[in-house]
C-alpha atoms as a PDB file:
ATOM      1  CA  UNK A   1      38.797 -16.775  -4.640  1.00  0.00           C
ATOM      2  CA  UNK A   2      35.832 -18.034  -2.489  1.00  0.00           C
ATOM      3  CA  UNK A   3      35.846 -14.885  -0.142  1.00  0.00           C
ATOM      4  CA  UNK A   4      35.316 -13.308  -3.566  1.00  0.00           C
ATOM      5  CA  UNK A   5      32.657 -15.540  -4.668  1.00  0.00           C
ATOM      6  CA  UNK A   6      30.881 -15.298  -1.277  1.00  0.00           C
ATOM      7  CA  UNK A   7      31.486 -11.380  -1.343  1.00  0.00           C
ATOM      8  CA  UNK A   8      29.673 -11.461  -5.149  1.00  0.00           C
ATOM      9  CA  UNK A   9      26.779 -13.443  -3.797  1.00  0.00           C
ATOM     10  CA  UNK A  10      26.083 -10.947  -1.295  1.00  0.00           C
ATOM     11  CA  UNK A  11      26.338  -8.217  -2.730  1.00  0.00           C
ATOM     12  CA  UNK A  12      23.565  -9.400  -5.435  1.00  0.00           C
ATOM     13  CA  UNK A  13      21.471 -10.407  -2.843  1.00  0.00           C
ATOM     14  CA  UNK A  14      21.382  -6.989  -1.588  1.00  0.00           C
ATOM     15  CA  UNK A  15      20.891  -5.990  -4.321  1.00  0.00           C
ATOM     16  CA  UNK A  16      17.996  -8.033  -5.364  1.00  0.00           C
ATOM     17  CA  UNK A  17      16.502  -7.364  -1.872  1.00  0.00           C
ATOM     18  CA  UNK A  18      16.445  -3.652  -3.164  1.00  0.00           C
ATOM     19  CA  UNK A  19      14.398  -4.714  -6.442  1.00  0.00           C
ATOM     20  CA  UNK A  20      11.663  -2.128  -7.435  1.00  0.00           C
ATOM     21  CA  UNK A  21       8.280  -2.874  -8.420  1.00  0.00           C
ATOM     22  CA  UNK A  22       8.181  -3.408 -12.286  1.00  0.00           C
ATOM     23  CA  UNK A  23       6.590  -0.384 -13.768  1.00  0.00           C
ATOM     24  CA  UNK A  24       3.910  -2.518 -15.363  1.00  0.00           C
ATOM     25  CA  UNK A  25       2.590  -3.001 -11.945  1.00  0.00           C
ATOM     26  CA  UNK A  26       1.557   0.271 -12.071  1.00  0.00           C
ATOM     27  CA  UNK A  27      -1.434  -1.349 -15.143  1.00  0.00           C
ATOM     28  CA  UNK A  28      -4.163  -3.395 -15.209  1.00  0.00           C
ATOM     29  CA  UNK A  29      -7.394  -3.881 -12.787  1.00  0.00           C
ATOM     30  CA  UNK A  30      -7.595  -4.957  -9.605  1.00  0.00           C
ATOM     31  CA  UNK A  31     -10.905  -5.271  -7.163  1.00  0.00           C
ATOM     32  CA  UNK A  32     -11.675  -1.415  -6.082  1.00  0.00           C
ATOM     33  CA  UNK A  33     -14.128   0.115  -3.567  1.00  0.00           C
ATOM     34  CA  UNK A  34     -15.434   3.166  -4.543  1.00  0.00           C
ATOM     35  CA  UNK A  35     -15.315   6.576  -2.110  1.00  0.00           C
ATOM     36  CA  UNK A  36     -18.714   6.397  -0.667  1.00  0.00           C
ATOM     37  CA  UNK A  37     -18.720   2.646   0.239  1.00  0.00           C
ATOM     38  CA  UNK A  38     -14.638   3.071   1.775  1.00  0.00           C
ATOM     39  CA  UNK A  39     -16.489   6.456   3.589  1.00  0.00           C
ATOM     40  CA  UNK A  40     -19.372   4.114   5.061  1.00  0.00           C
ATOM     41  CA  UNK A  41     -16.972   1.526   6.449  1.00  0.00           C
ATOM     42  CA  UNK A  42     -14.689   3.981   7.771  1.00  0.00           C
ATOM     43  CA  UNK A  43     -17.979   6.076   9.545  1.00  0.00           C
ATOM     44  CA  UNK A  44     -18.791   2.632  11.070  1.00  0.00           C
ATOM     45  CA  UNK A  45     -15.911   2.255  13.416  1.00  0.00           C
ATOM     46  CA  UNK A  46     -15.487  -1.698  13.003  1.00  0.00           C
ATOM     47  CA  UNK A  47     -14.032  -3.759  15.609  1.00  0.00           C
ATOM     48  CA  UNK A  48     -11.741  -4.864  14.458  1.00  0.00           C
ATOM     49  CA  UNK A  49     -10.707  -1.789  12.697  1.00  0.00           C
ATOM     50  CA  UNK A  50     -10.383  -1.169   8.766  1.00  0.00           C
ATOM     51  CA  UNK A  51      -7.138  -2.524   7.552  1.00  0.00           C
ATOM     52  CA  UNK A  52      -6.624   1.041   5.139  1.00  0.00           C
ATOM     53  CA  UNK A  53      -2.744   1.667   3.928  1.00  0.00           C
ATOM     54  CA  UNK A  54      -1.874   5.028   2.443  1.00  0.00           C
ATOM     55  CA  UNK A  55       1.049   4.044  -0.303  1.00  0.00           C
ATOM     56  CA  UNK A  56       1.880   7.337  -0.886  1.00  0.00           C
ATOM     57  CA  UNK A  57       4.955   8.751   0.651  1.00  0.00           C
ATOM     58  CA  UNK A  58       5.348  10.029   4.251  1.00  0.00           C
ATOM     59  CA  UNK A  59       5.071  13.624   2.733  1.00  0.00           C
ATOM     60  CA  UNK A  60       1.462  13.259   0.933  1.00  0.00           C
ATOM     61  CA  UNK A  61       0.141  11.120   4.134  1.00  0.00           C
ATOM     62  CA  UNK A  62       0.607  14.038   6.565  1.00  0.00           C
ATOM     63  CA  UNK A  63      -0.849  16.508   4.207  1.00  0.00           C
ATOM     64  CA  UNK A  64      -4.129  14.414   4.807  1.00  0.00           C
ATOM     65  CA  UNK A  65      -5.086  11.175   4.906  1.00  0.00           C
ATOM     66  CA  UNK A  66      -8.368   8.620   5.513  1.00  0.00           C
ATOM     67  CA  UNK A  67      -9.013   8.534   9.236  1.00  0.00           C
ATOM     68  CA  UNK A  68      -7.968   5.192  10.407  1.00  0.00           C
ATOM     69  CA  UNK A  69      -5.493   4.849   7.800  1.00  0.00           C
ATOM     70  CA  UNK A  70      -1.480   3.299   8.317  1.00  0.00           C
ATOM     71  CA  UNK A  71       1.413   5.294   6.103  1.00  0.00           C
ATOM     72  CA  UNK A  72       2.954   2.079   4.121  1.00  0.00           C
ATOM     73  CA  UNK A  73       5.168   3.683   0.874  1.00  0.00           C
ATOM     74  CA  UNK A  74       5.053   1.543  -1.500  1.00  0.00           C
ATOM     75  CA  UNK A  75       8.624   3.869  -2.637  1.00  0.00           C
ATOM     76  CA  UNK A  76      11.184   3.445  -2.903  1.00  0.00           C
ATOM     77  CA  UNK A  77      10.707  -0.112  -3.450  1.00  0.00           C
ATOM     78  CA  UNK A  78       9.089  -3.677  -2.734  1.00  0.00           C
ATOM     79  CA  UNK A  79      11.861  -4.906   0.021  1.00  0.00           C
ATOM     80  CA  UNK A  80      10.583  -1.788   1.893  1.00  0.00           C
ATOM     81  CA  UNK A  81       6.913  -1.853   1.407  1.00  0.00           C
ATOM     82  CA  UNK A  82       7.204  -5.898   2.601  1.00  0.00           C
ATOM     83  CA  UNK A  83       8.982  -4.692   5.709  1.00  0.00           C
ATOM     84  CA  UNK A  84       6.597  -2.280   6.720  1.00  0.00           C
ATOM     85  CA  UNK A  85       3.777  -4.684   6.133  1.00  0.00           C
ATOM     86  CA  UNK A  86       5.309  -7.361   8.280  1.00  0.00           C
ATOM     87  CA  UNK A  87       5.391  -4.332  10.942  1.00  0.00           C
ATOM     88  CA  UNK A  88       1.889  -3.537  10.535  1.00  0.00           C
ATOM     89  CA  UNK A  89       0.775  -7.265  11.151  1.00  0.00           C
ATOM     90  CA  UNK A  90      -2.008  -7.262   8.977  1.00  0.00           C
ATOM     91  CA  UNK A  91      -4.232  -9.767   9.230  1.00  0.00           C
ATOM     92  CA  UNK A  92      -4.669 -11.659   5.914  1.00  0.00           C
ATOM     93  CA  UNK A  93      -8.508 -12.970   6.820  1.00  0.00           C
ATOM     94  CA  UNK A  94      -9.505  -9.661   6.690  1.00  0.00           C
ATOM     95  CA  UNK A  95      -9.610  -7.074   3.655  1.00  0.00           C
ATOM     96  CA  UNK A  96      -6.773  -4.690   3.248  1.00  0.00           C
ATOM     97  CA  UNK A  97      -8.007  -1.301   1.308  1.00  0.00           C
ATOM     98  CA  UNK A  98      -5.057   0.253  -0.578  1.00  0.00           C
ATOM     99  CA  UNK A  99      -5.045   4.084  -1.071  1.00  0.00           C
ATOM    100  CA  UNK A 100      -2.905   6.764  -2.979  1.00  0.00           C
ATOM    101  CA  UNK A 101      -2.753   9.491  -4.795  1.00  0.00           C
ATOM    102  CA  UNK A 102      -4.483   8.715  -8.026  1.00  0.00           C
ATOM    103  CA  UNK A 103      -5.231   5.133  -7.953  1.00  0.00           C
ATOM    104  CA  UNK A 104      -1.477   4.145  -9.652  1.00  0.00           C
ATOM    105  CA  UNK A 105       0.380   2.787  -6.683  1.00  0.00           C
ATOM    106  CA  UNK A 106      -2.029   1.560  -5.119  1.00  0.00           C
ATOM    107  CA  UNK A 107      -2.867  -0.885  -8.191  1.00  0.00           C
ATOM    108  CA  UNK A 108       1.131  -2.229  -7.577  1.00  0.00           C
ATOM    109  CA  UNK A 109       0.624  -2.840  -3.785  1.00  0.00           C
ATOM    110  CA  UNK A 110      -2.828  -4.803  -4.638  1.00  0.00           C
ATOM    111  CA  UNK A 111      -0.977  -6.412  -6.626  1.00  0.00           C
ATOM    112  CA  UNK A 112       1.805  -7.679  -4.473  1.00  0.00           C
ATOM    113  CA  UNK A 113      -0.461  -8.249  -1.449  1.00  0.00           C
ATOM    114  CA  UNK A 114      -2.701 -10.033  -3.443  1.00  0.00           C
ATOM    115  CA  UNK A 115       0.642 -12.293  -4.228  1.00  0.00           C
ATOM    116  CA  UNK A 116       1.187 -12.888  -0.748  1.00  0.00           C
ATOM    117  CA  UNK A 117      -2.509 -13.702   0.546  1.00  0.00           C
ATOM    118  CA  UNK A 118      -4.215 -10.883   1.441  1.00  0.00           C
ATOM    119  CA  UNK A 119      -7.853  -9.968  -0.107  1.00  0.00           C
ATOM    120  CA  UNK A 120      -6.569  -6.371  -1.259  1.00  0.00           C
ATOM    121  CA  UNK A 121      -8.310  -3.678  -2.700  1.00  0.00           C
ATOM    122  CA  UNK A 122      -7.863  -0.229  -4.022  1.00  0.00           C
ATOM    123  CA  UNK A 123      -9.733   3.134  -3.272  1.00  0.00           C
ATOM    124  CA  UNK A 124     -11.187   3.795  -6.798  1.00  0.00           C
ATOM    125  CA  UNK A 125      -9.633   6.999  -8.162  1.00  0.00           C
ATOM    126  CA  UNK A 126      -7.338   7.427  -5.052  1.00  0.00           C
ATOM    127  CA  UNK A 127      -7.439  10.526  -2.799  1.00  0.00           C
ATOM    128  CA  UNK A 128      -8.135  12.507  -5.879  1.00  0.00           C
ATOM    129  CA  UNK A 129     -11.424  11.522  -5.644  1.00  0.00           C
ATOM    130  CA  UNK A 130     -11.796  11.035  -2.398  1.00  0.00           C
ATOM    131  CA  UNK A 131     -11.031  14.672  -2.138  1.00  0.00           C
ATOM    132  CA  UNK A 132     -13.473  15.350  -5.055  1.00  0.00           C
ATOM    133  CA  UNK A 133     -15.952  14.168  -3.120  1.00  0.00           C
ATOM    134  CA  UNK A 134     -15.505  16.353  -0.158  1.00  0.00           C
ATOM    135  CA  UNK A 135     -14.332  13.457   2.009  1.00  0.00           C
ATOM    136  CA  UNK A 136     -12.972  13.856   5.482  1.00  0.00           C
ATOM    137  CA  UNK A 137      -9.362  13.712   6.081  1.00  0.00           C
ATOM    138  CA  UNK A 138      -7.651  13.823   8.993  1.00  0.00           C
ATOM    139  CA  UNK A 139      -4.041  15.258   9.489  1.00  0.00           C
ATOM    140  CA  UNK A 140      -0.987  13.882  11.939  1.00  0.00           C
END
């Protein structure tokens, strides 16, 4: 019976591990630089550099994407996006500027790294409007 029990507790810790965002994340405001100002920081070449993760899927990054930028999905769920942020070593003194398609995801992953101590924000309006505005994109 306790190899069962010990089985059952794994098996919803996996399973908890694999917990999606709640679709309410997806709601709300969160801080937000707008196109031009995200544009001007990017044109400046900081050193450091710009601390920019595309959410959107691997797909929608490599059809364009803000020069600079790091693919970080925040699908198919939270367990992954957390992974790939612990690869990316972001630094949480410094801002992290959240981008996807239309400003959706990218209010969840603001969300969560604001949860976990970064100063997050999102690209206003996403790449939709980034692309409205005629901005460069660069392709992989």
């Amino acid at each position: 019976m306790s190899a069962d029990n010990s089985n059952t507790k794994s098996s919803s810790q996996s399973s908890s591990s694999w917990f999606s965002a709640p679709w309410w994340w997806t709601f709300g405001s969160v801080p937000e630089i707008d196109s031009d100002s995200l544009h001007q920081l990017v044109q400046s070449k900081p050193e450091p550099p710009l601390q920019i993760i595309d959410v959107r899927t691997e797909t929608e990054y490599q059809e364009g994407h803000i020069e600079g930028s790091m693919n970080c999905s925040f699908l198919p769920n939270v367990f992954s996006f957390s992974n790939r942020i612990q690869e990316l070593k972001l630094d949480p003194s410094r801002p992290v500027y959240a981008i996807c398609l239309s400003a959706h995801r990218s209010i969840a992953a603001v969300k969560w790294l604001s949860q976990n101590g970064y100063q997050a924000f999102q690209l206003k309006g996403g790449m939709k409007e980034w692309r409205r505005l005629n901005k460069p994109e660069v392709k992989d």
